[in-house]
Protein backbone atom coordinates (compact mmCIF):
# COMPACT_ATOMS: atom_id res chain seq x y z
CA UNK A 1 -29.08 -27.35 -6.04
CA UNK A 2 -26.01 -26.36 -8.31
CA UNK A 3 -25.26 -28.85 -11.08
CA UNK A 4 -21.64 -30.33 -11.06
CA UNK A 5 -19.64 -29.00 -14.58
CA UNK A 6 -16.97 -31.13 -15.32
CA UNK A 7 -14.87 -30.08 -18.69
CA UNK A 8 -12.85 -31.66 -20.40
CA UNK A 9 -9.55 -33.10 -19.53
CA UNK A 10 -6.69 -35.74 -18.31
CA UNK A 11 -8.55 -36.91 -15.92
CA UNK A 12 -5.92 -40.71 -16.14
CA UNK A 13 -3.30 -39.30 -14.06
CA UNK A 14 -3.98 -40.51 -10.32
CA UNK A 15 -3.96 -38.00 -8.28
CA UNK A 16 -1.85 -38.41 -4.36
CA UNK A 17 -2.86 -34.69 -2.78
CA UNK A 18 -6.32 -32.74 -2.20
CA UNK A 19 -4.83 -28.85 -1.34
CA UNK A 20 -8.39 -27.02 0.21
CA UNK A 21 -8.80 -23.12 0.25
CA UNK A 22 -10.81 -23.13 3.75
CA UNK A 23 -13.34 -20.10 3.25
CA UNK A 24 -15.76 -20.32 0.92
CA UNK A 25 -14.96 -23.99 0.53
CA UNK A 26 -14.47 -25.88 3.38
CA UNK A 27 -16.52 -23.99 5.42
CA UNK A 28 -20.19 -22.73 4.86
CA UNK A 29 -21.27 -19.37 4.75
CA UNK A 30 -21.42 -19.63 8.99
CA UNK A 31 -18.29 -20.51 9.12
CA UNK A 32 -18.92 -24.45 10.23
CA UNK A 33 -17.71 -27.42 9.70
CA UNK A 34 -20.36 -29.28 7.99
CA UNK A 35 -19.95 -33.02 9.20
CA UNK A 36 -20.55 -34.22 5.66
CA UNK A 37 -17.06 -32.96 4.84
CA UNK A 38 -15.37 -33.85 8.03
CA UNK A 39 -16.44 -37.26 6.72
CA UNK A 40 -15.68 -36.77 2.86
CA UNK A 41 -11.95 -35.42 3.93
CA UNK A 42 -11.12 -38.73 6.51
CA UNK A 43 -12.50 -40.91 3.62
CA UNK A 44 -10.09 -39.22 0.89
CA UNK A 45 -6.98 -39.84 3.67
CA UNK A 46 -7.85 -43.38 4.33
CA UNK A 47 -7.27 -43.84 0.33
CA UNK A 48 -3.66 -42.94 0.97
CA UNK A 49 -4.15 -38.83 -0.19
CA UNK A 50 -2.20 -36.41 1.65
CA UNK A 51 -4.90 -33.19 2.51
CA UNK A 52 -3.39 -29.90 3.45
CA UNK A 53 -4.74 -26.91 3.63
CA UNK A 54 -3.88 -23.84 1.57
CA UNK A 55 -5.06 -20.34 2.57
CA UNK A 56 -4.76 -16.57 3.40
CA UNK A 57 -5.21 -17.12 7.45
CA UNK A 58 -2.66 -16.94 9.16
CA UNK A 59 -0.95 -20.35 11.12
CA UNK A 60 -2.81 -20.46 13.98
CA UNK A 61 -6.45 -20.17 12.28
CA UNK A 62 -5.26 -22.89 9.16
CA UNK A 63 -3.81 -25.25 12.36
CA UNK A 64 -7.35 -24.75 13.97
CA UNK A 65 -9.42 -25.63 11.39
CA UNK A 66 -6.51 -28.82 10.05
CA UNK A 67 -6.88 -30.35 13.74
CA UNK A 68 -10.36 -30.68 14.02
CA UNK A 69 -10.06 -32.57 10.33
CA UNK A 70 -7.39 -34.46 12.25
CA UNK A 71 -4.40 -33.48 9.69
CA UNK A 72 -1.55 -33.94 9.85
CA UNK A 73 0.32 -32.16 7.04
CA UNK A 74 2.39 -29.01 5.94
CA UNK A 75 -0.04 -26.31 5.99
CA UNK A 76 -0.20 -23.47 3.53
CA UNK A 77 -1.03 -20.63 4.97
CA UNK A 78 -0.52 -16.35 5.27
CA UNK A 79 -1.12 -16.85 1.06
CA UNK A 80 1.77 -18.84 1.07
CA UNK A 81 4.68 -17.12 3.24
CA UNK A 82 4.50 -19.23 6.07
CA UNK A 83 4.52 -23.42 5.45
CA UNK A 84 4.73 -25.44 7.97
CA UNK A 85 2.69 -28.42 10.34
CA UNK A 86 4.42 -26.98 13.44
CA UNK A 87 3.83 -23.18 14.70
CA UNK A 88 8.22 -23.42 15.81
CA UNK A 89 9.51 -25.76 12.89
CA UNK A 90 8.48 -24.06 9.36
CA UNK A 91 9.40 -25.67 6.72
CA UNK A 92 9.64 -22.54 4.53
CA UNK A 93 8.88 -18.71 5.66
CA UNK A 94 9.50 -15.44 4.16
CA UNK A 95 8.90 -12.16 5.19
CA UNK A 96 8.67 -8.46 4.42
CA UNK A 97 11.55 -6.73 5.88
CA UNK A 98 10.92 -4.38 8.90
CA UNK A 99 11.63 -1.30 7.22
CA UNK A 100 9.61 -1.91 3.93
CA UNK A 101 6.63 -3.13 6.23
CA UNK A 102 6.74 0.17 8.24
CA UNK A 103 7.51 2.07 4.99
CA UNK A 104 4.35 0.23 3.55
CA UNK A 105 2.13 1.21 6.02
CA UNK A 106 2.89 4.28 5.84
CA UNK A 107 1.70 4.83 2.14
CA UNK A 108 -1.36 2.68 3.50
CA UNK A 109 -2.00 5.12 6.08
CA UNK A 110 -2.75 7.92 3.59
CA UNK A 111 -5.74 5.47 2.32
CA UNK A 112 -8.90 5.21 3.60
CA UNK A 113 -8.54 1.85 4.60
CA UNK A 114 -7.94 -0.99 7.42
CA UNK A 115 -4.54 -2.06 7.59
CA UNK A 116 -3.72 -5.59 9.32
CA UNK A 117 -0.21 -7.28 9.51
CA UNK A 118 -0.62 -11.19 9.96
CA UNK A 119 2.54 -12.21 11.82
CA UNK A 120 2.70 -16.51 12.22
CA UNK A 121 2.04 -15.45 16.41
CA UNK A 122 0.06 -12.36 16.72
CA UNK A 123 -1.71 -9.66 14.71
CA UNK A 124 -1.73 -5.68 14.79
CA UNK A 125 -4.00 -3.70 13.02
CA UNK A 126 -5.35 -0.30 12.88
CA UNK A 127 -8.88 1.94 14.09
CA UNK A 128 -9.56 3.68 10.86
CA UNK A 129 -13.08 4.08 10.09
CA UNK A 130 -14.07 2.73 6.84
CA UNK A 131 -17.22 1.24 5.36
CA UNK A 132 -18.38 -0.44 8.77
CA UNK A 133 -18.43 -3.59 6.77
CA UNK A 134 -15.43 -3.36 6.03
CA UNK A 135 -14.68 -2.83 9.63
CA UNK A 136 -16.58 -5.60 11.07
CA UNK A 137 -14.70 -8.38 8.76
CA UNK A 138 -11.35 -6.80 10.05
CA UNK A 139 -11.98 -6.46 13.89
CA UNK A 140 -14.17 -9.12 14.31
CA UNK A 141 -12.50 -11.71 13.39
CA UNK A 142 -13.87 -15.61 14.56
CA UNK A 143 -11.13 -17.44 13.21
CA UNK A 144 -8.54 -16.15 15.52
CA UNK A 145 -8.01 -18.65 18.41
CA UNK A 146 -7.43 -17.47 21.87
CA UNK A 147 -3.72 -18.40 22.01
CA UNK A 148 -3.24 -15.55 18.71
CA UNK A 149 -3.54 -11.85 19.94
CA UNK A 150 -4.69 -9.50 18.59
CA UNK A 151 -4.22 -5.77 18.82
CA UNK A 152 -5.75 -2.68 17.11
CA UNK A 153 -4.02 1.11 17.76
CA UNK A 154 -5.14 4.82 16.49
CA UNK A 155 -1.50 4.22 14.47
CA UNK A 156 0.25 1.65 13.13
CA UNK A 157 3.69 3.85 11.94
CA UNK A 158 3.80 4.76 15.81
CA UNK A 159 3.88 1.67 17.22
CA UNK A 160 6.70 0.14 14.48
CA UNK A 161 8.44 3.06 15.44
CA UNK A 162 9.12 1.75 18.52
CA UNK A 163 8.47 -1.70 17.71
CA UNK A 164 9.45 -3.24 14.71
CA UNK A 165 7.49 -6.32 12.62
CA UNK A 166 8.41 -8.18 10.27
CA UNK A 167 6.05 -9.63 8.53
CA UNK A 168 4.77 -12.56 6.12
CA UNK A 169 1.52 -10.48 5.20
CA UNK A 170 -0.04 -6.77 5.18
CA UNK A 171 -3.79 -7.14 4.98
CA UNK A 172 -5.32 -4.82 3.49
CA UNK A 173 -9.21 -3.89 3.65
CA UNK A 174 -10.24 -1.27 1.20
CA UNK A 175 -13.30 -0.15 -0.66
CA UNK A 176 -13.19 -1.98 -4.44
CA UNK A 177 -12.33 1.94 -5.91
CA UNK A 178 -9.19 2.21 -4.44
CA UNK A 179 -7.53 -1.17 -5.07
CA UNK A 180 -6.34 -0.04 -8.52
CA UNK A 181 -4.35 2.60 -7.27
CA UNK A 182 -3.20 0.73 -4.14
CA UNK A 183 -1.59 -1.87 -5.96
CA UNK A 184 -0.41 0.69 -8.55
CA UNK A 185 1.57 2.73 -5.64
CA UNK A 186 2.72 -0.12 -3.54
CA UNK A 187 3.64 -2.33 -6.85
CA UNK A 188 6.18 0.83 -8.16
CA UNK A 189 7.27 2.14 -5.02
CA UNK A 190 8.11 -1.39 -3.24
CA UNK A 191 9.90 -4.03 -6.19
CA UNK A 192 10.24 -6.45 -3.12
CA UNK A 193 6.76 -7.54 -2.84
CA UNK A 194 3.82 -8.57 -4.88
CA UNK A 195 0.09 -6.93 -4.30
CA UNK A 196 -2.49 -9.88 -4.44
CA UNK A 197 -6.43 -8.86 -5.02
CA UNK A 198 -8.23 -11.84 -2.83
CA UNK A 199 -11.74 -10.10 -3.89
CA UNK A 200 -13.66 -6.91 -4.28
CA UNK A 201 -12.90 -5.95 -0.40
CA UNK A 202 -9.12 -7.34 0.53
CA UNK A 203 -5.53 -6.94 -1.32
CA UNK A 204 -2.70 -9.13 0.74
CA UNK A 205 0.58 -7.77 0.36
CA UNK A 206 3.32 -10.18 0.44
CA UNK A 207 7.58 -11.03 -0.17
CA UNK A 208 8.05 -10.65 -4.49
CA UNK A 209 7.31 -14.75 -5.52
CA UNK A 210 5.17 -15.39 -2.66
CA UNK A 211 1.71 -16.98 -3.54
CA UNK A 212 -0.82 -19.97 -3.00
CA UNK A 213 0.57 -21.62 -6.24
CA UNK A 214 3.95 -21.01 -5.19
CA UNK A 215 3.46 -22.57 -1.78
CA UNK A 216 1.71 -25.43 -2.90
CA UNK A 217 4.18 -26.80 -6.20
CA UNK A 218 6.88 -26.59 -2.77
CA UNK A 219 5.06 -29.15 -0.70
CA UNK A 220 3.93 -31.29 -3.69
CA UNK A 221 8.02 -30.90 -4.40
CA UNK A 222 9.08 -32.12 -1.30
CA UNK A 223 6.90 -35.13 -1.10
CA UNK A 224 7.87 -36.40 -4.59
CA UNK A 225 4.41 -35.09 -6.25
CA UNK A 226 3.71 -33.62 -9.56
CA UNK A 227 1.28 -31.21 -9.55
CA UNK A 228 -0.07 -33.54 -12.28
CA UNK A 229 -1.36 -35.27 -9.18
CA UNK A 230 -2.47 -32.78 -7.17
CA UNK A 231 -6.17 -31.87 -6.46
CA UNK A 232 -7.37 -27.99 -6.17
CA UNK A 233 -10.40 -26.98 -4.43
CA UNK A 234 -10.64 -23.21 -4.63
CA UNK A 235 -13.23 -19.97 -4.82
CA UNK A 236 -11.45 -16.79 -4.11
CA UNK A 237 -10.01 -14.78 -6.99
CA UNK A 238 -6.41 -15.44 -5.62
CA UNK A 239 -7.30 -19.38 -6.14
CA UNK A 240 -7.10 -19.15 -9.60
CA UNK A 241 -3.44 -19.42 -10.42
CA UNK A 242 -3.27 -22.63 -8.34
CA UNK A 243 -6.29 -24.02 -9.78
CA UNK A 244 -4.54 -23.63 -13.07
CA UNK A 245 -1.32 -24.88 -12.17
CA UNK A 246 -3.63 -28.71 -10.30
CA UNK A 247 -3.57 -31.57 -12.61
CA UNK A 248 -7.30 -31.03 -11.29
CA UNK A 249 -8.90 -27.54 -10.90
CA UNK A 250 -11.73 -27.14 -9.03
CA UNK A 251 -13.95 -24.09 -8.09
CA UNK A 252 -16.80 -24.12 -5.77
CA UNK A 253 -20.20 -23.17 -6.78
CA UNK A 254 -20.50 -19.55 -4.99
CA UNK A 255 -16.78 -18.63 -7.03
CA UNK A 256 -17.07 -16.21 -9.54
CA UNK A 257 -17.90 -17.23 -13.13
CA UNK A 258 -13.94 -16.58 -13.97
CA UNK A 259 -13.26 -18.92 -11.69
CA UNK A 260 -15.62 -21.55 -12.85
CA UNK A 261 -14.67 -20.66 -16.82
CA UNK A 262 -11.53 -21.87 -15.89
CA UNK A 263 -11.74 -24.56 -13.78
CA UNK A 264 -11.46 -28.38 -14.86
CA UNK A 265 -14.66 -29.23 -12.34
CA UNK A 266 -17.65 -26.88 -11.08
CA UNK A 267 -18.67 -28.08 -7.95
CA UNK A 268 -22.16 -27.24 -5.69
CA UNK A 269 -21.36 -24.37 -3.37
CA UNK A 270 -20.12 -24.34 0.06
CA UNK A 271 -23.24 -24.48 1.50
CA UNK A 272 -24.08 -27.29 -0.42
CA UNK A 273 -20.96 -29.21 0.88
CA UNK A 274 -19.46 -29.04 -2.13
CA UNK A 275 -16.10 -30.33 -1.51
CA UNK A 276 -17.97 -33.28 -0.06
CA UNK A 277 -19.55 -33.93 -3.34
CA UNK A 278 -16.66 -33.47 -5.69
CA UNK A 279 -14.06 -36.01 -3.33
CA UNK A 280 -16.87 -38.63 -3.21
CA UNK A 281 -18.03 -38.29 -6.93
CA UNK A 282 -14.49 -38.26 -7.84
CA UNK A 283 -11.94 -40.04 -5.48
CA UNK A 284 -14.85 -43.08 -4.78
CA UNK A 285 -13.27 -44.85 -7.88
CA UNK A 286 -9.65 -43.95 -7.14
CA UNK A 287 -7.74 -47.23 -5.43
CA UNK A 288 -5.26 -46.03 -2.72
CA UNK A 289 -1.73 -45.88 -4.18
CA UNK A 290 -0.21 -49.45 -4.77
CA UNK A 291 -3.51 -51.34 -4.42
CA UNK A 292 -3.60 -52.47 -8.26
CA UNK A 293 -0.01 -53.80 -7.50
CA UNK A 294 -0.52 -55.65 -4.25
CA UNK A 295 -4.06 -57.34 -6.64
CA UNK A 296 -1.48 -58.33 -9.56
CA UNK A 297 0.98 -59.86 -7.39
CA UNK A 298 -1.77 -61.99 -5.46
CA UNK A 299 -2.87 -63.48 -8.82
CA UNK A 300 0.62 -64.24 -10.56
């Protein structure tokens, strides 16, 4: 079983929010719900910490996977362009405009590569035949509920043609060779938006500013946190900037050894329910918030 690193730090700060990247941390290599960690995240809430979610899914998947943790919070979600607890009342969203998202995939379609644009309500992607890997992860896609559809076409330029999106993400799937010079071509030809590597197989495409980080210093903002007091639990290489940013970075035990270099705590690995372990070993001596005070006033 993975040891738990924890390096040195301010640990003294209390910290009032636990922000969770959902795959390859919440969720085991299956893609379950272990019920160790359904457990781990009620007993965290009942201590008074507000638990959102912060991922690369869009809405609909993050709201899936927040209800059956019963959470009720501003979710983080298409890598931070769409916030919100309510699929009709965001509480921040920004897109890519319609022409520089068909423009976009047009450049795209010259690549060897799977092209996917993650509106907050539906999804459209392309056919292209790529590594079939590749292809499976993009088409098959379990996280999608029923209520989000989802369409693939022979051409994505045709049907914006006609039909016009918007939207808060362009997913790209591409072989790890041809990242470099994606990013390179979208990143000079399009100023308005930001290329963002999630690992060796996606790049997400987003508005210029948009990011995980970004998205979660906004809801710490609004509720009156520092991000002194905010708790990161990440693995992907996109997690790494908001891991940096927590008054307490944490990378699961499957991230990459960046990742774990530069993390405040190592956990064990999703499959070893280890956001279960790092909430209990650390939150289990953490009073809720105004507990100390309520204690002092009882024995004045």
């Amino acid at each position: 079983m993975t040891s738990t690193v924890i390096k040195e730090g301010d640990f003294s700060v209390s910290k009032q929010m636990l922000a969770l990247n959902i795959d390859g941390a919440l969720l085991r290599s299956n893609g379950k719900l272990h019920q160790t960690t359904k457990d781990a995240i009620e007993y965290v809430k009942k201590k008074g910490i507000y638990v959102t979610l912060v991922t690369n899914r869009h809405f609909r998947s993050a709201q899936k996977v927040a209800k059956i943790l019963k959470l009720n919070a501003k979710l983080v979600t298409h890598s931070g362009a769409y916030i919100s607890e309510k699929i009709d009342e965001p509480f921040f969203v920004k897109k890519i405009s319609e022409d520089h998202t068909f423009n976009i995939v047009q450049v795209l379609e010259s690549y060897q590569c799977n092209i996917r644009l993650l509106h907050e309500k539906y999804s459209i992607g392309n056919k292209k035949k790529v590594n079939s890997n590749l292809v499976g992860k993009t088409i098959i896609h379990p996280s999608d509920p029923i209520f989000y559809p989802v369409q693939f076409v022979e051409s994505l330029s045709d049907l914006l043609l006609d039909e016009p999106v918007s939207a808060p993400v362009i997913e790209v799937h591409a072989e790890n060779g041809l990242q470099a010079d994606i990013t390179d071509t979208i990143g000079k030809a399009f100023p308005a938006v930001d290329v963002i590597r999630v690992n060796e197989e996606k790049l997400n495409i987003v508005p210029k500013g948009v990011s995980k980080e970004s998205g979660l210093s906004m809801v710490a903002a609004e509720l009156g946190l520092s991000m002194e007091e905010v708790v990161a639990i990440g693995h992907q290489e996109d997690d790494l900037p908001m891991i940096e940013l927590a008054g307490l970075g944490v990378a699961m035990g499957n991230s990459s050894n960046e990742l774990k270099r530069k993390a405040d705590w190592v956990t064990r690995s999703n499959d070893e329910q280890g956001v279960a372990y790092m909430i209990k070993e650390y939150f289990r001596m953490q009073h809720r918030k105004g507990f100390l005070d309520k204690f002092h006033m009882k024995r004045s």
